[in-house]
Protein backbone atom coordinates (compact mmCIF):
# COMPACT_ATOMS: atom_id res chain seq x y z
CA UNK A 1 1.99 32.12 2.94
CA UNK A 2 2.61 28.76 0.96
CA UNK A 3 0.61 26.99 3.29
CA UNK A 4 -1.87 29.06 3.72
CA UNK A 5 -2.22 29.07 0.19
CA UNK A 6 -2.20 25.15 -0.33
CA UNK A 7 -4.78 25.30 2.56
CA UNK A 8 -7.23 27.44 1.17
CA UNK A 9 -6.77 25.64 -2.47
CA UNK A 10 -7.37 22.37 -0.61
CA UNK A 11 -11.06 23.69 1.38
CA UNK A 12 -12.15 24.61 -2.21
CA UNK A 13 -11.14 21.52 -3.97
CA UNK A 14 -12.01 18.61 -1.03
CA UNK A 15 -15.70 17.46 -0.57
CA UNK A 16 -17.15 15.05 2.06
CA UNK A 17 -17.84 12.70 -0.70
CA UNK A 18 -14.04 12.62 -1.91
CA UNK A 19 -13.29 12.09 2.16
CA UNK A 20 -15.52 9.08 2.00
CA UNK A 21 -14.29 7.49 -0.84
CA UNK A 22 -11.20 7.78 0.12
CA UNK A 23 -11.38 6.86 3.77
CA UNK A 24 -13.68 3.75 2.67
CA UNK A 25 -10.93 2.15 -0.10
CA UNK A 26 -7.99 2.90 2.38
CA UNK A 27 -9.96 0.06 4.69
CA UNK A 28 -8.07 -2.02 2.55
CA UNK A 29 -4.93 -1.50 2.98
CA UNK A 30 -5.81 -0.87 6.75
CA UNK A 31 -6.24 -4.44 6.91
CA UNK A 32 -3.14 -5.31 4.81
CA UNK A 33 -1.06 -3.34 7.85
CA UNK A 34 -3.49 -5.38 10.72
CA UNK A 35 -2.55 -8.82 9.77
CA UNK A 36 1.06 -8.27 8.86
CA UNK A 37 1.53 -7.94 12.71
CA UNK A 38 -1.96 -9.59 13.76
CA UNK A 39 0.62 -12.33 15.15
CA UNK A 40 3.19 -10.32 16.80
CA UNK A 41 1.72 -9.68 20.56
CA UNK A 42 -0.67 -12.84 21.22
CA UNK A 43 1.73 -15.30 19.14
CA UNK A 44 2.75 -16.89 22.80
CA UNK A 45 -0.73 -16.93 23.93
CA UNK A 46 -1.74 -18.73 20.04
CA UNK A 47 1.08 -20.93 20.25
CA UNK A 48 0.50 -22.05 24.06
CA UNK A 49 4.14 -20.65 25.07
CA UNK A 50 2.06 -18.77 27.62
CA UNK A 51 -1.38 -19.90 29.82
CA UNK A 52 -3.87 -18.24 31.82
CA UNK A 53 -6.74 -18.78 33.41
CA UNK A 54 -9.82 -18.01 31.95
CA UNK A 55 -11.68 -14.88 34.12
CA UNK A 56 -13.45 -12.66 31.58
CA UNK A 57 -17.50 -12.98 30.23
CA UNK A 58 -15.48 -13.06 26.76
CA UNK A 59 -13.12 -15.62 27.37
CA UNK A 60 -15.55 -17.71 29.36
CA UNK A 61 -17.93 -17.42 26.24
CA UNK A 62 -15.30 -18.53 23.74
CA UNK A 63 -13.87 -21.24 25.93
CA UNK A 64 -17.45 -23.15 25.68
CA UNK A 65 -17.49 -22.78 21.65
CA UNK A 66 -15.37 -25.78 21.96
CA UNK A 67 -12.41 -24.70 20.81
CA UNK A 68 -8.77 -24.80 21.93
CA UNK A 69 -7.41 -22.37 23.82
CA UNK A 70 -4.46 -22.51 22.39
CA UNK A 71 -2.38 -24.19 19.24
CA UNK A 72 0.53 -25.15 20.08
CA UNK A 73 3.25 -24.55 17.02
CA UNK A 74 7.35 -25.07 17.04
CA UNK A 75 9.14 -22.25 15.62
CA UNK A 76 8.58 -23.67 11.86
CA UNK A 77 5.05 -23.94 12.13
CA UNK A 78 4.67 -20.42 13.27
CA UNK A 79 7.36 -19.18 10.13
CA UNK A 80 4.74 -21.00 8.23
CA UNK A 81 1.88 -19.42 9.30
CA UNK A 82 3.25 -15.91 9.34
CA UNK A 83 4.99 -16.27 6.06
CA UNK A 84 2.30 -17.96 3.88
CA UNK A 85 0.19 -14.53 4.34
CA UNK A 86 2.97 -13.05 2.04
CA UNK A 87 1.86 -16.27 -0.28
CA UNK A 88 -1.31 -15.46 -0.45
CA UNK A 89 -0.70 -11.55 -1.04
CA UNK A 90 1.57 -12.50 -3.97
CA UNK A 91 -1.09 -14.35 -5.57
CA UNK A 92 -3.33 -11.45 -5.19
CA UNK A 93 -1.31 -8.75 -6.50
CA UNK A 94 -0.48 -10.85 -9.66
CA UNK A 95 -4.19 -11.21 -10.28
CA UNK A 96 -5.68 -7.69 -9.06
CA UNK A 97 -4.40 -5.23 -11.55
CA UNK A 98 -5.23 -7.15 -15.12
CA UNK A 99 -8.75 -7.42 -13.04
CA UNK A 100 -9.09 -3.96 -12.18
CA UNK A 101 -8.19 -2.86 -15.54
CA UNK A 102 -10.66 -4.69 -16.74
CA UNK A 103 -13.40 -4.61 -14.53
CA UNK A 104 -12.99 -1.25 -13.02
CA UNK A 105 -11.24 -0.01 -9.95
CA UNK A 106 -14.80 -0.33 -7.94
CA UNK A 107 -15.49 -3.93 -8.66
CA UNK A 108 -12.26 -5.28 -7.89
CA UNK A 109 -12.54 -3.41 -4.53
CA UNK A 110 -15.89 -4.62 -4.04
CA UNK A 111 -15.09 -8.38 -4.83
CA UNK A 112 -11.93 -8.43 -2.76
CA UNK A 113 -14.29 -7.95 0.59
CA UNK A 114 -15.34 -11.13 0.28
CA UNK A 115 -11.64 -12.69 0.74
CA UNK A 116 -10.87 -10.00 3.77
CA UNK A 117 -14.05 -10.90 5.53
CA UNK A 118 -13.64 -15.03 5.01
CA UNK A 119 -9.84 -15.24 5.89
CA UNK A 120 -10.17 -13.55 9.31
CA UNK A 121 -13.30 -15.97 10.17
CA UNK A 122 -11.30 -18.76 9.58
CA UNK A 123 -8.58 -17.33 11.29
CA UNK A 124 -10.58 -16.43 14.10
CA UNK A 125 -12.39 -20.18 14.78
CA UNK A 126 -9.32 -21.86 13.68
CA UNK A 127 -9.55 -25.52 15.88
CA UNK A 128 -5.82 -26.11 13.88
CA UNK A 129 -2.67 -25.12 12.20
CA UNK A 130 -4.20 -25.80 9.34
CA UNK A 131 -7.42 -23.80 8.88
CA UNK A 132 -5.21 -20.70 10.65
CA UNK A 133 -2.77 -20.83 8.05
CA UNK A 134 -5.89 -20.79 4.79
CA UNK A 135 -7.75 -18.20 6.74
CA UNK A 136 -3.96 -16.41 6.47
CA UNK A 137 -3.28 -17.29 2.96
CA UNK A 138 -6.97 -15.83 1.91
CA UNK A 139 -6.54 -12.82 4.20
CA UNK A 140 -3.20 -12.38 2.25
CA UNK A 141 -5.01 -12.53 -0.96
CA UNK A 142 -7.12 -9.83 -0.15
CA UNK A 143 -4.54 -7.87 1.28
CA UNK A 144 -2.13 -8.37 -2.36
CA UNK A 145 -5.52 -7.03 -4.04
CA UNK A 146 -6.07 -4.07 -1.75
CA UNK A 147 -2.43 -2.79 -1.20
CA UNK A 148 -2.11 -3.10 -5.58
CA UNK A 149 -6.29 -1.67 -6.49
CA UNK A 150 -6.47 1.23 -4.07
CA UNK A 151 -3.45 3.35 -4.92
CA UNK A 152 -4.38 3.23 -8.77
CA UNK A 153 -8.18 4.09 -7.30
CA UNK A 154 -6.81 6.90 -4.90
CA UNK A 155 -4.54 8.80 -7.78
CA UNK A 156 -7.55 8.87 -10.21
CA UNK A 157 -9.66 10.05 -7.74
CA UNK A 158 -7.67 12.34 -5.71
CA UNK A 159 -7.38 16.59 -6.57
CA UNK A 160 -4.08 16.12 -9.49
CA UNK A 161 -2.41 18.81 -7.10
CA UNK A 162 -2.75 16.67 -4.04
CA UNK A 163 -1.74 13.46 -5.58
CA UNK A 164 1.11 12.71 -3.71
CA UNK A 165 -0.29 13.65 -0.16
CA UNK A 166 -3.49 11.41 -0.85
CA UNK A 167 -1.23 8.67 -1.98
CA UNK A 168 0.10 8.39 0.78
CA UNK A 169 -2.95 7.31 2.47
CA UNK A 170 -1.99 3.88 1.45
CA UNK A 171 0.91 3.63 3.65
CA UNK A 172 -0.84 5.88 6.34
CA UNK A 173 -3.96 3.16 6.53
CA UNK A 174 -1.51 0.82 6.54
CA UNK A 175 1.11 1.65 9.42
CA UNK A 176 -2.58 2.48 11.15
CA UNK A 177 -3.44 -1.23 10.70
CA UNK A 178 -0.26 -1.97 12.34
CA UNK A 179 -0.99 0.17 15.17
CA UNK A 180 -4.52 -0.70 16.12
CA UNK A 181 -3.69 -4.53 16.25
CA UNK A 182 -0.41 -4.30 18.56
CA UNK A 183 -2.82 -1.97 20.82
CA UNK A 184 -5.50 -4.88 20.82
CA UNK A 185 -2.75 -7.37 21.34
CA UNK A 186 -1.74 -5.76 24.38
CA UNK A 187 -4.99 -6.05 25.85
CA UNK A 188 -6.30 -9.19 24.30
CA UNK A 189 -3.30 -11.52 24.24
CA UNK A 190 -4.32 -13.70 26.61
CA UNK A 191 -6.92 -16.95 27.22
CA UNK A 192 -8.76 -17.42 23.70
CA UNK A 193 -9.66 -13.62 23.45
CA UNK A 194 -6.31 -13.78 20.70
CA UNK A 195 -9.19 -14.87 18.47
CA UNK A 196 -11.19 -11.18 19.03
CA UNK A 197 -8.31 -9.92 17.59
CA UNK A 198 -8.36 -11.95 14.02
CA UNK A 199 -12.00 -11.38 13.86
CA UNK A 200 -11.79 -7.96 14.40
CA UNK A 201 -10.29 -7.50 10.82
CA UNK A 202 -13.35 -9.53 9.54
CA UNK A 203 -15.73 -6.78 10.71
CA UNK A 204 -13.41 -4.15 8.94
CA UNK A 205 -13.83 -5.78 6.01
CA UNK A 206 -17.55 -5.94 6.03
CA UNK A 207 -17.50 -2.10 7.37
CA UNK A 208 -15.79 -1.62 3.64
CA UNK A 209 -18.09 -3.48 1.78
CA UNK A 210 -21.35 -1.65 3.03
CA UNK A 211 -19.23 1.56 2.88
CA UNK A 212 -18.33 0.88 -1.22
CA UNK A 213 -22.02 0.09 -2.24
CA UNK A 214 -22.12 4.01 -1.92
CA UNK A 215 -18.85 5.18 -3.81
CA UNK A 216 -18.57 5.60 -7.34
CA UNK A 217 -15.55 4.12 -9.94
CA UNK A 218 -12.40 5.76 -11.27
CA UNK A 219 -14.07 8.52 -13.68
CA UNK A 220 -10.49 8.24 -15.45
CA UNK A 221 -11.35 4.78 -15.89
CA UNK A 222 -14.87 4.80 -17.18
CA UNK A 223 -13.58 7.46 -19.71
CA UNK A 224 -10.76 5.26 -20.84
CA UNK A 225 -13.57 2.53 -21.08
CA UNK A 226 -16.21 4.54 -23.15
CA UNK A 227 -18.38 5.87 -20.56
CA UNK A 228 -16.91 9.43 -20.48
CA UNK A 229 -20.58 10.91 -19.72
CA UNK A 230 -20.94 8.75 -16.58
CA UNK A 231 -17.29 9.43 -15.85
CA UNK A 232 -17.78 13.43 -15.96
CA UNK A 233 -20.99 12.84 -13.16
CA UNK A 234 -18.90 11.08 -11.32
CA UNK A 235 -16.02 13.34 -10.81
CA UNK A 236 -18.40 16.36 -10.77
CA UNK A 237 -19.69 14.37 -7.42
CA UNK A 238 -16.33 14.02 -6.01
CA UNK A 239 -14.91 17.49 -6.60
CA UNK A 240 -18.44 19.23 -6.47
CA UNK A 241 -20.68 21.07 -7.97
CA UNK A 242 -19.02 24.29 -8.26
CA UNK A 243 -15.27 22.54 -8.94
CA UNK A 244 -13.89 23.64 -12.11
CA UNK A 245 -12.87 20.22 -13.85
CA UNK A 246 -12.33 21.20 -17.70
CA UNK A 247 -8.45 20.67 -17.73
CA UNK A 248 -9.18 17.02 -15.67
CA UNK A 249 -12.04 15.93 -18.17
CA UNK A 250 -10.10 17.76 -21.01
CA UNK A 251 -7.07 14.88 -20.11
CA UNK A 252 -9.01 12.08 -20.68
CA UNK A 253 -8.29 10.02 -23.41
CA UNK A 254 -11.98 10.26 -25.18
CA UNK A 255 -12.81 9.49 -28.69
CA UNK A 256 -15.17 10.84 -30.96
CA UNK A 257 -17.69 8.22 -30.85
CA UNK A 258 -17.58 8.41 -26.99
CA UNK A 259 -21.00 9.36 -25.77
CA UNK A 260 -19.97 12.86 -23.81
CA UNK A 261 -23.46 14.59 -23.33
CA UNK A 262 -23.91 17.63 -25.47
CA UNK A 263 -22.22 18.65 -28.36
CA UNK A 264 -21.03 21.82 -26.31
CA UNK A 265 -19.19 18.94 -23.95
CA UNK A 266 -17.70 17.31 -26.54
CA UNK A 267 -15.96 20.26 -27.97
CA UNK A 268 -14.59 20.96 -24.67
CA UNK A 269 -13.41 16.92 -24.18
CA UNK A 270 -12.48 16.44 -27.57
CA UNK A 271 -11.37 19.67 -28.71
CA UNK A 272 -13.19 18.65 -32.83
CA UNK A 273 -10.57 16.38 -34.31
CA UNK A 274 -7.41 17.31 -35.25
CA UNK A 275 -7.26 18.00 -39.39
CA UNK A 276 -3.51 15.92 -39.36
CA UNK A 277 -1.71 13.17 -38.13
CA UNK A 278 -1.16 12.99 -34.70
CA UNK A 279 -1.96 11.30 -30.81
CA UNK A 280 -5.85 11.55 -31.67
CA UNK A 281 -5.36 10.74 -35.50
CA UNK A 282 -8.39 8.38 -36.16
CA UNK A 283 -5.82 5.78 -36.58
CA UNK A 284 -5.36 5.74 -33.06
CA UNK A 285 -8.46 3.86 -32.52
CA UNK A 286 -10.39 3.37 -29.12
CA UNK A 287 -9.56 -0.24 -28.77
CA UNK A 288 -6.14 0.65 -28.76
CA UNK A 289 -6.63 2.85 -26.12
CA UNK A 290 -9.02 0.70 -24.35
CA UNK A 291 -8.13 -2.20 -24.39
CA UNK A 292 -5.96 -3.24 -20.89
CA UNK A 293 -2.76 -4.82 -21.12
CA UNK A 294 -1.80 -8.02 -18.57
CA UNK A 295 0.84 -8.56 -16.72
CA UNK A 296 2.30 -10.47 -19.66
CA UNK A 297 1.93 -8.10 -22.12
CA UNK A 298 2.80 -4.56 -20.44
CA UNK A 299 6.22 -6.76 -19.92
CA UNK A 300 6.90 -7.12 -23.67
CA UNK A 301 5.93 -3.29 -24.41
CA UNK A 302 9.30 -1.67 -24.78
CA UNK A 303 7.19 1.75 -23.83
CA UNK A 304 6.44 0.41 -20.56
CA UNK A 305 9.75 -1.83 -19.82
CA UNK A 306 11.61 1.34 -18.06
CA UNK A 307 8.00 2.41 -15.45
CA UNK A 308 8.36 -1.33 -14.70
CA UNK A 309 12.22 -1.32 -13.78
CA UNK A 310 11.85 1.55 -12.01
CA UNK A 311 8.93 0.99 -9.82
CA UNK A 312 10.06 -2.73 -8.97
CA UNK A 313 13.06 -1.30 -7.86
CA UNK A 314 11.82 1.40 -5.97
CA UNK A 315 9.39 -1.26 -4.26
CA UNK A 316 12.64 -3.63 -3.57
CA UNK A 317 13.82 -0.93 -1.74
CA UNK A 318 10.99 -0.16 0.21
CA UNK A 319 11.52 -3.65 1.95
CA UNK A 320 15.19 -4.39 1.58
CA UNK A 321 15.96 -1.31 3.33
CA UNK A 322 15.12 -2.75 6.10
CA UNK A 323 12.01 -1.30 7.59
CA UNK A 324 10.03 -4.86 8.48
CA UNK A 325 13.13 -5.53 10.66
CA UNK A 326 11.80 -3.44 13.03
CA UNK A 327 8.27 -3.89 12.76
CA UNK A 328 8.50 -7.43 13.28
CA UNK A 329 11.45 -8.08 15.02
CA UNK A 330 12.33 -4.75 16.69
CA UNK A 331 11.21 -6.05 20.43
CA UNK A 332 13.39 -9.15 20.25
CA UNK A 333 15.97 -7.33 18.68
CA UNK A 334 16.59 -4.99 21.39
CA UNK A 335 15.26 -6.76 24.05
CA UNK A 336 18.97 -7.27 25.40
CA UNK A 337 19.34 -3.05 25.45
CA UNK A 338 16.35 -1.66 26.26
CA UNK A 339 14.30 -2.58 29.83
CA UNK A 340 10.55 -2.04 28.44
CA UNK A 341 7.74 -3.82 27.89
CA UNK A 342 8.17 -5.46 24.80
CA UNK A 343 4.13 -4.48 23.75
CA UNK A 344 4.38 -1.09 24.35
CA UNK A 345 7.28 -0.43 22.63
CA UNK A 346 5.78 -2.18 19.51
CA UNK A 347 2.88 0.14 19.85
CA UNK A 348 5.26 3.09 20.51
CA UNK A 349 7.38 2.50 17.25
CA UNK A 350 3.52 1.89 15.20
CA UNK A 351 2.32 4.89 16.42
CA UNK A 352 5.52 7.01 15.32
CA UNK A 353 5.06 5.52 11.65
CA UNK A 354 1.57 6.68 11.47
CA UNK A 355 2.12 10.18 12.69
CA UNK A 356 5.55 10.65 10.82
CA UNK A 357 4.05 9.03 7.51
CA UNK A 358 0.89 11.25 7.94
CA UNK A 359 2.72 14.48 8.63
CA UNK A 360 5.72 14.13 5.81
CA UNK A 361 2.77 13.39 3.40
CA UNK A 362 2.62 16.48 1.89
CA UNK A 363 6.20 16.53 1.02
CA UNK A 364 5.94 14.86 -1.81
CA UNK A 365 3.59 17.05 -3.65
CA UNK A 366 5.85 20.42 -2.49
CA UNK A 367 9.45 19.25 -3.08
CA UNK A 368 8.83 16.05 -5.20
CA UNK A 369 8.51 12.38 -5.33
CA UNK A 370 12.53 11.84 -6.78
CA UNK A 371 13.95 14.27 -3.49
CA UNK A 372 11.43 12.74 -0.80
CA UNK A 373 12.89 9.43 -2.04
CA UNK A 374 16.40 10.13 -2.07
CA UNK A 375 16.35 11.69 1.21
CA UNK A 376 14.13 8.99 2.97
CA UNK A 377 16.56 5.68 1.25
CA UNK A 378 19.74 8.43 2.50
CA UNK A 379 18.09 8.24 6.17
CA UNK A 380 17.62 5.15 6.40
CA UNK A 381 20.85 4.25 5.27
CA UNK A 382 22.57 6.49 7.74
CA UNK A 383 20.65 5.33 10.65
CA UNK A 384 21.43 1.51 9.74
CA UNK A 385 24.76 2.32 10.29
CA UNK A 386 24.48 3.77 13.90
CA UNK A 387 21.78 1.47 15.01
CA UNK A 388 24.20 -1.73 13.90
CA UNK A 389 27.25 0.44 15.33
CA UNK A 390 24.69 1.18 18.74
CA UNK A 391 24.06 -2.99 19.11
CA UNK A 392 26.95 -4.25 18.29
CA UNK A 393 28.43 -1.45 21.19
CA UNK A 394 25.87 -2.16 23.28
CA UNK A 395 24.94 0.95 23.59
CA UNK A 396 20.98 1.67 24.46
CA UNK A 397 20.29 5.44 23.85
CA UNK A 398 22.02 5.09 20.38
CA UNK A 399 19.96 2.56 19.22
CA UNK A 400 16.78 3.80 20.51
CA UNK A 401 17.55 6.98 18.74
CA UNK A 402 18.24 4.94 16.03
CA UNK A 403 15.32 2.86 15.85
CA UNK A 404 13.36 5.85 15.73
CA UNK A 405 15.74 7.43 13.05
CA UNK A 406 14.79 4.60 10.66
CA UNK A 407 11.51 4.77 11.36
CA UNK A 408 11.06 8.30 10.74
CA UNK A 409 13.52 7.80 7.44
CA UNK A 410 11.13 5.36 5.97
CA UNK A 411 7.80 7.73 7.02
CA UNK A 412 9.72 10.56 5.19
CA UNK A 413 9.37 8.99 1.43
CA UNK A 414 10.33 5.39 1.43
CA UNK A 415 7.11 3.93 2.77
CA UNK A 416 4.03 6.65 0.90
CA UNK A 417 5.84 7.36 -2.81
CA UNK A 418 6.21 4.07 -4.04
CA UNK A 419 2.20 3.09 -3.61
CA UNK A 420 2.35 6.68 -6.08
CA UNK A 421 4.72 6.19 -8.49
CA UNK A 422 3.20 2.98 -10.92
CA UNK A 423 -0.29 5.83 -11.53
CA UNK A 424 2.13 8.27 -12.90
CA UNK A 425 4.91 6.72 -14.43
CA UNK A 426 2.32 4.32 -17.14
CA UNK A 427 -0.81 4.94 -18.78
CA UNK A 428 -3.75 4.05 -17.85
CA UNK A 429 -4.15 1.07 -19.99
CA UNK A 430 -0.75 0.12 -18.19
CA UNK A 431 -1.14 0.94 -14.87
CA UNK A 432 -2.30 -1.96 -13.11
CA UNK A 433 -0.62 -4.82 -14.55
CA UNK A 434 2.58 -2.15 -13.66
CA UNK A 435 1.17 -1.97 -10.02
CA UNK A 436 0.93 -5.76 -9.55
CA UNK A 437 4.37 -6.36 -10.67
CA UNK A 438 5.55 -3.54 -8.40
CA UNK A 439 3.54 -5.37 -5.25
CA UNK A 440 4.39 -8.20 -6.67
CA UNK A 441 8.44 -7.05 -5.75
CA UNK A 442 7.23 -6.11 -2.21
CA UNK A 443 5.46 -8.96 -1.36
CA UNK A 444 8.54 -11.45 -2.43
CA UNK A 445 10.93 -8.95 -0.79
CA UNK A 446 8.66 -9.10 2.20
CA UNK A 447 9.00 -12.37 2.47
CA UNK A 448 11.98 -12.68 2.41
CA UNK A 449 12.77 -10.21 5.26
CA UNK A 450 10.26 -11.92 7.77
CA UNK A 451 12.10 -15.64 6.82
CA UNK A 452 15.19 -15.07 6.79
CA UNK A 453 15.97 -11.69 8.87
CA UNK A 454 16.37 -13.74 12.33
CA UNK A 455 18.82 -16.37 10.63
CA UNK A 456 21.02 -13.84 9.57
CA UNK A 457 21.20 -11.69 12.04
CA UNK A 458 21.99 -14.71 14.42
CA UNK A 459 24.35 -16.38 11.73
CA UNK A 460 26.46 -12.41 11.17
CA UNK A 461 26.28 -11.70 15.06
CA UNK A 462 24.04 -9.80 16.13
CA UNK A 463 23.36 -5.92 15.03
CA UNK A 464 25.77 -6.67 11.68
CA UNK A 465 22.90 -7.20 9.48
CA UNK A 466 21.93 -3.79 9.14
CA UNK A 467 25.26 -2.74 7.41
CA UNK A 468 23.93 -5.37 4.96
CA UNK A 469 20.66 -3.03 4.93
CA UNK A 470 22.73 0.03 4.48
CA UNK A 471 24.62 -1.09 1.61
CA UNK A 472 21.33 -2.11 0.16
CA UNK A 473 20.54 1.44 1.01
CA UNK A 474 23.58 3.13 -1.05
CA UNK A 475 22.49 0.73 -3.89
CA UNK A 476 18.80 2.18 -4.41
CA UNK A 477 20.17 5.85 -3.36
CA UNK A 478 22.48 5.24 -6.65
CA UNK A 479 19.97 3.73 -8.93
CA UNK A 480 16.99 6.06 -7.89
CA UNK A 481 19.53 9.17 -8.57
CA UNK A 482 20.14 7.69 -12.03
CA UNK A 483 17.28 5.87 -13.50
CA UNK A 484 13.74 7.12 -11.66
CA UNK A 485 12.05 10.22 -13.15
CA UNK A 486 10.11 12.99 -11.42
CA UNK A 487 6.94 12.53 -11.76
CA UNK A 488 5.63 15.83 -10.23
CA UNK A 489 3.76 18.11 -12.20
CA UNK A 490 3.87 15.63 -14.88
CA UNK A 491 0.44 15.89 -16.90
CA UNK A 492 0.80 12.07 -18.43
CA UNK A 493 3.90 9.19 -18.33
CA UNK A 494 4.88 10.57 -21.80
CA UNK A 495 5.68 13.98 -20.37
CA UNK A 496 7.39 12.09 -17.85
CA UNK A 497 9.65 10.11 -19.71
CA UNK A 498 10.25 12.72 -22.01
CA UNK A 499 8.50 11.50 -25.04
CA UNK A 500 6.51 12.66 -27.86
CA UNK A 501 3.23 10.54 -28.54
CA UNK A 502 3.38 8.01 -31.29
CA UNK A 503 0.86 6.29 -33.06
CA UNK A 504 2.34 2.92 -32.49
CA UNK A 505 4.26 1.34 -29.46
């Protein structure tokens, strides 16, 4: 009957228009997914480890553009062409949420298709190591914006109920990304059709930008920025026409010289001023509300010092848990256990992430972000154990099993309810200077793991470097037990920390 019921809620609060929006921003970090493992099938093909002859229309047609078929790269090179994509992303996420608090959650989106449509072209015509590592640093950048702009967009436009299981369309988009390039690398790494595959991200990207001239901004946003009569039209287009909105408009932070539409409308938004002191006391004026804070200053807020611990760490842990192990290195990994094709295992473990990430989704929303977690860092701990137990033993079915063990661990809560957590644990004023820090965290982390994961695991022995991830693992299991809220059914972050509004910070 619970399902039934959350099914029948959901046909009476979803609209086409809320589906487009949110299929359209989720492009973004589509892409972010695609060229984190753009390089993984065709990188012997790029780096001329592996030549064939020429025999298709398409490779024929490339072949006379003049340029090489190949470039050849050393092991370094290639580090440094995979890893400066995590430079570039860094960059991006540092910059993106001071932006989009500023500018609005649409802009920023709309801006940042310029950077995923230019890095894949040069990527994609690169004559050297040179212009393929910029076209990776500026795909990178428009990744870091994407993966930090459309959770914050997603959780102000998404149903409040469904919050969690929309959220999660970040990491859904994202593990698709991964998919849908490993399947084109198994057809496409070879001759110079490796370049189809970077340019195919280019025409995503301009598939997003024609798609985005027709969605509308954050209505939370324009509220929080003045505009609370254009915000209400807004969400009354993405929940539609007959959608009761009151308690969603009712939450916005508006102020009596906002212009709301009729003075019926601003009784209901504004409730007439309160006669005493309080959280809508004229002394709380609407530059204090509205005005964004940067990634500076949301660091020197003591109110906002504990959301920023908490999702940074939960973001560290998304990473250091081990989960781009296996996504990048997986193949090579187990290439000593398992007799398969290398490429269609990769697309085998990709397509596992998008169908357990998509099908735990809801989770979130019915037992709550704090359990999902727990459970999903438990997992993967657990399964680091028997798949480091399974290689060192050198035994296959146990570390198959436990490949997909991790996998599904990470789907479970570890890979959706981070993207969630920096929209609910901050205000809005807060939020995306919180969410670049927090993707800030993952994108070092990142790094980090794609560098330095094969050196250790040759340097410990082979297989021993995931007891390193499941210690890691006991380490965020303790901290998220102790420190992280719930943020479920939470109406604002001062709910969720337990606080009573004050006047000053």
């Amino acid at each position: 009957m619970g399902v039934v019921a959350k099914l029948r809620s959901w046909s009476h609060e979803l609209t086409p228009y809320f589906i487009y929006i949110l299929l359209t921003a989720t492009l973004g970090p589509l892409l972010f997914g695609y060229h984190l493992a753009e390089l993984n099938a065709p990188q012997d093909v790029i780096t001329c480890v592996k030549k064939s002859i020429r025999s298709t229309t398409a490779s024929t047609a490339l072949s006379s553009s003049g340029l090489p078929q190949c470039i050849p790269m050393n092991p370094t090179q290639i580090g440094l062409v995979s890893s400066i994509f995590t430079l570039g992303g860094l960059i991006g996420a540092l910059a993106a949420g001071p932006l989009a608090a500023r500018y609005g959650r649409l802009a920023a989106m709309r801006a940042n298709t310029v950077f995923l449509a230019l890095g894949p072209v040069a990527e994609a015509l690169a004559p050297n190591i040179g212009v393929l590592a910029a076209g990776r640093c500026v795909s990178g950048l428009g990744a870091g914006v994407a993966v930090v702009v459309v959770p914050i967009y997603i959780s102000e436009t998404a149903p409040p109920k469904e919050k969690g299981f929309f959220g999660a369309f970040t990491q859904i988009m994202t593990n698709m990304g991964i998919f849908v390039t490993q399947l084109l690398g198994y057809f496409l790494s070879r001759d110079q059709l490796w370049r189809l595959i970077l340019a195919v991200a280019g025409a995503i990207a301009l598939v997003q930008l024609v798609g985005l001239v027709f969605a509308v901004d954050s209505p939370a946003w324009q509220a929080d920025h003045g505009d609370a009569r254009r915000a209400k039209a807004n969400l009354r287009r993405i929940r539609g026409p007959n959608a009761d909105i009151d308690d969603e408009v009712a939450a916005w932070r508006v102020q009596p010289g906002d212009s709301l539409g009729s003075e019926e409308e601003q009784t209901l938004l504004g409730n007439n001023e309160p006669d005493g002191p309080g959280p809508h006391d004229a002394s709380t004026t609407k530059d204090e509300h509205e005005q964004p804070l940067g990634i500076v200053g949301v660091l020197r807020s003591r109110k906002h010092r504990p959301a920023i611990l908490a999702v940074v760490t939960v973001m560290l842990a998304q990473q250091l848990c081990g989960i781009n192990s296996i996504v990048m290195y997986g193949v090579s990994l187990l290439a000593d256990l398992l007799a398969a094709n290398s490429a269609l295992l990769n697309i085998f473990v990709s397509l596992l992430n998008v169908v357990a990430t998509t099908g735990f989704a809801p989770l979130a929303d019915v037992l709550g972000r704090k359990p999902v977690l727990l459970a999903s860092i438990g997992g993967m701990g657990v399964s680091a154990v028997l798949l480091a137990v399974g290689i060192r033993a050198a035994i296959p079915v146990l570390s198959a099993v436990s490949v997909l063990l991790f996998v599904a661990g990470f789907a479970f809560g570890l890979g959706p309810v981070p993207y969630i957590l920096a929209s609910e644990l901050v205000g809005p004023e807060a939020v995306g200077a919180t969410q670049s820090w927090a993707l800030a965290a993952n994108w070092i982390s990142t790094f980090l793991v794609a560098q330095f994961f094969p050196v250790v695991n040759e340097r410990l022995g082979k297989g021993v470097v995931y007891f390193v991830f499941a210690a890691l693992a006991a380490v965020f299991f303790v901290f998220v037990s102790w420190y992280v809220p719930e943020t479920k059914g939470k109406k604002d972050a001062d709910e969720v920390w337990g606080r009573v509004p004050r006047r000053e910070d």
